[in-house]
Protein backbone atom coordinates (compact mmCIF):
# COMPACT_ATOMS: atom_id res chain seq x y z
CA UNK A 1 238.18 61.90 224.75
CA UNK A 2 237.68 58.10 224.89
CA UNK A 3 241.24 57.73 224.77
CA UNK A 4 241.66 59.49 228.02
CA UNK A 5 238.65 57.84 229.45
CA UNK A 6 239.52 54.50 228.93
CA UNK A 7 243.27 54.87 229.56
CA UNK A 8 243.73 57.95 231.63
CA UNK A 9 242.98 56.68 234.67
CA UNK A 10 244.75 53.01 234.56
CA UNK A 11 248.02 52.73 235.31
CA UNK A 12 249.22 52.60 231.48
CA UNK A 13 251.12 55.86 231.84
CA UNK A 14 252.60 54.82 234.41
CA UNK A 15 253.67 51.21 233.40
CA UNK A 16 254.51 53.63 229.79
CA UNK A 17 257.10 55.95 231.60
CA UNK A 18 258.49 52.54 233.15
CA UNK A 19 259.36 51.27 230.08
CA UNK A 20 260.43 54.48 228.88
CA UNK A 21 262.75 54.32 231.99
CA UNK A 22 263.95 50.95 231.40
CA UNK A 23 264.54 51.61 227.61
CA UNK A 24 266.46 54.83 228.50
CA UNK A 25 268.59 52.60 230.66
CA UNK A 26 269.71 49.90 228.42
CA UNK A 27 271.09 53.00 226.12
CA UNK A 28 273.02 54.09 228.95
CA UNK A 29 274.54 51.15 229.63
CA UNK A 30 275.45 49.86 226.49
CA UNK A 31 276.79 53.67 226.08
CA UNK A 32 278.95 53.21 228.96
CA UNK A 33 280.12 49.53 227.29
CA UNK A 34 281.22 50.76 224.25
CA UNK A 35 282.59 54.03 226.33
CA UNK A 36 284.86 51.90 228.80
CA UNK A 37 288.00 52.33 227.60
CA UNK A 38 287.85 55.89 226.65
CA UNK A 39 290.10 57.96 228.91
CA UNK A 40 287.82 60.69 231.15
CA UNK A 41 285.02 58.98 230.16
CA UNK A 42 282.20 59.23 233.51
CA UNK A 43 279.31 56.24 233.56
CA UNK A 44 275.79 57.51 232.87
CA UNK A 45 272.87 56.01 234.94
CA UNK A 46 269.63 57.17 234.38
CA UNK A 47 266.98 59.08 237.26
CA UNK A 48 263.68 57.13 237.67
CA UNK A 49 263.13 55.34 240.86
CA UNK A 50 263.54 58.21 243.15
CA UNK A 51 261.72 60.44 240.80
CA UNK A 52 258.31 57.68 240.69
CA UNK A 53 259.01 57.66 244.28
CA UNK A 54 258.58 60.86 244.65
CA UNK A 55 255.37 61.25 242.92
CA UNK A 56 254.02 58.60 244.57
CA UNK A 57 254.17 60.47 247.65
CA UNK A 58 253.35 63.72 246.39
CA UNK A 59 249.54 61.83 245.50
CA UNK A 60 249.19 60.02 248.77
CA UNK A 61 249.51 63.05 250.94
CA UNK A 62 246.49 64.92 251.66
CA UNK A 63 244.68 62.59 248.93
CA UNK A 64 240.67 62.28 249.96
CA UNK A 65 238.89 60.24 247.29
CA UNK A 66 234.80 60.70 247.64
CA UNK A 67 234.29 59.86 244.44
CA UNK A 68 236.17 58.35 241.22
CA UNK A 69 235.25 61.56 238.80
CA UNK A 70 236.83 63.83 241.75
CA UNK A 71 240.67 62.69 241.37
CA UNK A 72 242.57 64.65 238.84
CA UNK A 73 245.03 63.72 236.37
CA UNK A 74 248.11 63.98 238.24
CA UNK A 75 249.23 60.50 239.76
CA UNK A 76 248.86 58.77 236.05
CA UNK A 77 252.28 58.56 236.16
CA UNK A 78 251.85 60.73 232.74
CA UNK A 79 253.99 63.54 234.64
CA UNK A 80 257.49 61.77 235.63
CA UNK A 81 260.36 60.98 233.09
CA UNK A 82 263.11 59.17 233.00
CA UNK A 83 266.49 61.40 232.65
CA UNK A 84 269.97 60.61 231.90
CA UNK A 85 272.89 61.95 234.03
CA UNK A 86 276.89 61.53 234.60
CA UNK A 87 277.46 59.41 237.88
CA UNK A 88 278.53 61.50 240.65
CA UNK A 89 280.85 60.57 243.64
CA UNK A 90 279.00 62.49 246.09
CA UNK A 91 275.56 61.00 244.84
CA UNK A 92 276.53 57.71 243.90
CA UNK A 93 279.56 56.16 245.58
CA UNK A 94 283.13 56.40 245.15
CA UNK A 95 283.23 53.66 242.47
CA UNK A 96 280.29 55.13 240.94
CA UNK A 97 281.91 57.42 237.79
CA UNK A 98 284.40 54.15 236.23
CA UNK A 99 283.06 51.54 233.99
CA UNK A 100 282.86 48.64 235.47
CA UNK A 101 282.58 46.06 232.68
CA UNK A 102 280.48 43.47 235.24
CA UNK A 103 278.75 45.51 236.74
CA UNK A 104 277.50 47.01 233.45
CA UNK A 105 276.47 43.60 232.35
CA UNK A 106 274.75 42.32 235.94
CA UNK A 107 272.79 45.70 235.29
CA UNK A 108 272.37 44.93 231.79
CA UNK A 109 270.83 41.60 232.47
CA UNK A 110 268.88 43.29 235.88
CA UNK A 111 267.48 45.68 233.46
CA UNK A 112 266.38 43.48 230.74
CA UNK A 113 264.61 41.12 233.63
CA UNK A 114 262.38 44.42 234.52
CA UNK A 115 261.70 45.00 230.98
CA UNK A 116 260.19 41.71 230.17
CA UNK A 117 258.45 42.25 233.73
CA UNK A 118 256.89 45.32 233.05
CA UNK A 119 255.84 44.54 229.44
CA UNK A 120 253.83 41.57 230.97
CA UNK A 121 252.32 43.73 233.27
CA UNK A 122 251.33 46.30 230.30
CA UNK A 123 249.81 43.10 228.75
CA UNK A 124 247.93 41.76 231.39
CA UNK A 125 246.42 45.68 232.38
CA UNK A 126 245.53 45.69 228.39
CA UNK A 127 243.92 41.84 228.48
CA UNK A 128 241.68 43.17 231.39
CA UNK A 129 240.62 46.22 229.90
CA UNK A 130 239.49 44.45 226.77
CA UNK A 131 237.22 41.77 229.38
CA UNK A 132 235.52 44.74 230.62
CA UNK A 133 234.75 46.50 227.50
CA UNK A 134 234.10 43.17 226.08
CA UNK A 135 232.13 42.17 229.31
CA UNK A 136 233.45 39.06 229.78
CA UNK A 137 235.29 38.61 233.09
């Protein structure tokens, strides 16, 4: 119960499921690394983005906030996940399914850049929390 009250309603969950995300990604690409020379082998990139994007939407429409106690859970960002996939043509381009050994590592270093981000983000959302319970600001 104090769990939820204390971090249900941040955005932890959300900055949680970003990380989950961006961890999910760096498995994918350093699958598709180690995968690049196998013959039929199709790139994996991982669904998040459009997926947050979505949600984000979903809890802006229609949303009329009279009070704090009166918004639900969903919108915690507690509801979207990360998920892995084959690259498509169709979906993602026509160079899309091949390993590209650079492009693997410009996403590998792009990836690891939003990881750091995020994690400093988690921090700082955790340092505030503990002023206000503390009382200090």
């Amino acid at each position: 119960m104090l769990k939820e009250l204390l971090f249900g309603r941040t955005q932890l969950p959300l900055l949680r499921r970003g990380l989950d995300a961006l961890d999910l990604r760096q498995k994918a690409i350093a699958n598709n690394i180690a995968n690049a020379q196998t013959e039929g082998y199709k790139r994996q990139v991982v669904n998040f983005e459009h997926e947050l994007q979505g949600a984000l939407r979903r809890v802006g429409e229609g949303l009329n906030c009279t009070h704090p106690d009166h918004l639900s859970r969903h919108g915690t960002g507690s509801e979207i996940r990360a998920t892995l996939r084959q690259a498509d043509k169709q979906v993602d381009g026509p160079e899309s399914e091949s390993v590209i050994i650079e492009r693997e590592m410009a996403d590998l270093a792009q990836n690891q850049i939003r990881y750091e981000a995020e994690v400093r983000l988690a921090r700082q959302h955790l340092e505030l929390l503990k002023s206000a319970i503390r009382g200090h600001w």
